[in-house]
Protein backbone atom coordinates (compact mmCIF):
# COMPACT_ATOMS: atom_id res chain seq x y z
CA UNK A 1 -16.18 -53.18 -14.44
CA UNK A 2 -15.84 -56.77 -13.99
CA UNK A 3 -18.28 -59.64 -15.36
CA UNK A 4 -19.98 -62.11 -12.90
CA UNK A 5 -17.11 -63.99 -11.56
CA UNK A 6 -14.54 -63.18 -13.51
CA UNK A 7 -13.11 -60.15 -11.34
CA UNK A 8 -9.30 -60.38 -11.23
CA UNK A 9 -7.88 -59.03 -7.88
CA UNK A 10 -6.35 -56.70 -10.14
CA UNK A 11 -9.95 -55.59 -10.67
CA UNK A 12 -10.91 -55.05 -7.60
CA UNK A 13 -8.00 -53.17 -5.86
CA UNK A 14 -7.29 -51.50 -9.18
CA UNK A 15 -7.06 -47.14 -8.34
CA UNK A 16 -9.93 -44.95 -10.17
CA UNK A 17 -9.25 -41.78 -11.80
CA UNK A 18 -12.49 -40.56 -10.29
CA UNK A 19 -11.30 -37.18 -8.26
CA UNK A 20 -14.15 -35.54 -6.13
CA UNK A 21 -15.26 -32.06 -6.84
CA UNK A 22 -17.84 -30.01 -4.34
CA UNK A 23 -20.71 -28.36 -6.30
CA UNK A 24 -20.86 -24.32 -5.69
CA UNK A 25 -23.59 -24.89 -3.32
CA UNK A 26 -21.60 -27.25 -1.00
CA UNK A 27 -18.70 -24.51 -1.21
CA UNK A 28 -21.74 -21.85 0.40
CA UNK A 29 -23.24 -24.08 2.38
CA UNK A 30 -20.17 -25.06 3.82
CA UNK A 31 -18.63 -21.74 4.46
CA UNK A 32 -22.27 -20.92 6.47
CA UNK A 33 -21.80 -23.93 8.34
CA UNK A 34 -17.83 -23.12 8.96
CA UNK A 35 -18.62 -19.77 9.59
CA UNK A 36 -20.86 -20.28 12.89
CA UNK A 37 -18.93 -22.59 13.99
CA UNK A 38 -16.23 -20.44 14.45
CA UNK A 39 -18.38 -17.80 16.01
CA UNK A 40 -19.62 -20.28 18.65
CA UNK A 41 -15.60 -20.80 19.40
CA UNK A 42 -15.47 -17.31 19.67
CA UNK A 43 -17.91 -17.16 22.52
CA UNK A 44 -16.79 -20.26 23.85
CA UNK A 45 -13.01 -20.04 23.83
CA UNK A 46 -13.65 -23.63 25.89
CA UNK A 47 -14.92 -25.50 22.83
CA UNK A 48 -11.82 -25.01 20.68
CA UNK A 49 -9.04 -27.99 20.24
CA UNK A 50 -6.37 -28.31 22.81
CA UNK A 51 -3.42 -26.37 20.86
């Protein structure tokens, strides 16, 4: 981090090492939500993306 005015545009565009990693409950929570989506598709073939 950068002190009060003394940021360097370096600084500011510089890349962070920070990578993003779902917690086990936003893996199940997004397989429920994935999995009735695709169910509605399967009732409504009209609702899926233009192939």
């Amino acid at each position: 981090a950068c002190k009060k005015n003394t940021c360097t545009e370096k600084d500011i565009f510089a890349e962070k090492d920070v990578k993003f990693v779902p917690s086990e409950q936003r893996k199940a929570d997004q397989k429920t939500v994935d999995d009735e989506v695709l169910n509605v598709i399967k009732v409504h073939p009209t609702l899926s993306l233009p192939s």
